[in-house]
Protein backbone atom coordinates (compact mmCIF):
# COMPACT_ATOMS: atom_id res chain seq x y z
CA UNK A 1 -12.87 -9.36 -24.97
CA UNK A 2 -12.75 -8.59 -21.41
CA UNK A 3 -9.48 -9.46 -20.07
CA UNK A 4 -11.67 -11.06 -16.56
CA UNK A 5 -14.00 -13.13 -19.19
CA UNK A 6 -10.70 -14.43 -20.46
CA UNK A 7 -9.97 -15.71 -17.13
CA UNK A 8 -13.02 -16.95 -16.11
CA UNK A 9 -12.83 -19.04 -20.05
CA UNK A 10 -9.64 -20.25 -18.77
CA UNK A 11 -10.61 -21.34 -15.67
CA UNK A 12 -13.99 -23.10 -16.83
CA UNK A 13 -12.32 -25.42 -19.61
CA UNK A 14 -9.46 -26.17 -17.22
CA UNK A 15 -12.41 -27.04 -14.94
CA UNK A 16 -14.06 -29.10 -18.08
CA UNK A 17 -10.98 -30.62 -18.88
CA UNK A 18 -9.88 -32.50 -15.15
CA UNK A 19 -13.63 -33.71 -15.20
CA UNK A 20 -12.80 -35.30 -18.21
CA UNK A 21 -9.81 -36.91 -17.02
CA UNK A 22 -12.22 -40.11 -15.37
CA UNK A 23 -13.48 -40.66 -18.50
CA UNK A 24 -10.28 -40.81 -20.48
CA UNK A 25 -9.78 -44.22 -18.65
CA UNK A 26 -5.87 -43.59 -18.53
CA UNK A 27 -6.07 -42.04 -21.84
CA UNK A 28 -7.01 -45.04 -23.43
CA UNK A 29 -10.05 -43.66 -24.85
CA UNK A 30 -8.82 -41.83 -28.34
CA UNK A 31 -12.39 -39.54 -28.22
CA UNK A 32 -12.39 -38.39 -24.48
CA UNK A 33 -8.74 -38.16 -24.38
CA UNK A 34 -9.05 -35.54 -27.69
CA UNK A 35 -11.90 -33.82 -26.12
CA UNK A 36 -9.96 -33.36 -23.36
CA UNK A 37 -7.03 -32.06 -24.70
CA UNK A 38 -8.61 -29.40 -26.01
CA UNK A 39 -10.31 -28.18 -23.15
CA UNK A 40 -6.70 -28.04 -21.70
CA UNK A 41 -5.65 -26.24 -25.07
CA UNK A 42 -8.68 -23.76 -24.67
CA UNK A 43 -7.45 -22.80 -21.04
CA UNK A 44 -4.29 -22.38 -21.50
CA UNK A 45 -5.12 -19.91 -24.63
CA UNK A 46 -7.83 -18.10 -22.47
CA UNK A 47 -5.31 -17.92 -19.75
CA UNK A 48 -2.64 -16.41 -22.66
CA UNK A 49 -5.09 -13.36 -23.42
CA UNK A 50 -5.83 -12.32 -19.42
CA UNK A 51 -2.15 -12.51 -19.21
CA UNK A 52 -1.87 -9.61 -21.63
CA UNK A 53 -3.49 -7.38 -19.15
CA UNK A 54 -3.77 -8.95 -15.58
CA UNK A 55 -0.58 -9.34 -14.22
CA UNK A 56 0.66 -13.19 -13.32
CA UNK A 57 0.49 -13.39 -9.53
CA UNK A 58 -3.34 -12.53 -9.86
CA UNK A 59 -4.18 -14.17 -12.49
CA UNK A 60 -2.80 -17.38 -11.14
CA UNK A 61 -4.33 -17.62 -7.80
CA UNK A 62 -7.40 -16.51 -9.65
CA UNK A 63 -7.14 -19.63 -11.78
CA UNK A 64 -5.81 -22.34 -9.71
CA UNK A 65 -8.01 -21.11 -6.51
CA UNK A 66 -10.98 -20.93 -8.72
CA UNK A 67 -10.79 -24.12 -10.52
CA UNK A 68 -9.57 -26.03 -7.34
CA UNK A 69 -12.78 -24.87 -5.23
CA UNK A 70 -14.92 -25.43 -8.61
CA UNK A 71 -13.58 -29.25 -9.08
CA UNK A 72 -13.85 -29.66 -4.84
């Protein structure tokens, strides 16, 4: 896999998983709270393989820049 697809993964289930954070009403809901966790899981995983190739200070400001425009 594409080392940029890996990256945009990343970013769209961290995306996925602060939209869930609402709905976890304070993590009170067990099924929200599980889905969300492993949105979080899936980004941080996705983030792991573009890591391999893109070096850190791009792929961070990729990631956080992307996902805070995408959530604003």
């Amino acid at each position: 896999m594409s080392p940029y697809l890996s990256l945009l993964g990343a970013i769209v289930f961290e995306v996925a998983g602060t939209l869930m954070l609402p709905i976890t009403k304070e993590f009170s809901e067990i099924i929200p709270t599980i889905i969300m966790s492993i949105f979080y899981f899936a980004s941080f995983y996705f983030l792991t393989l573009a890591l391999r190739v893109i070096p850190i200070a791009i792929v961070y400001a990729t990631w956080s820049g992307l996902g805070i425009f995408t959530i604003a």
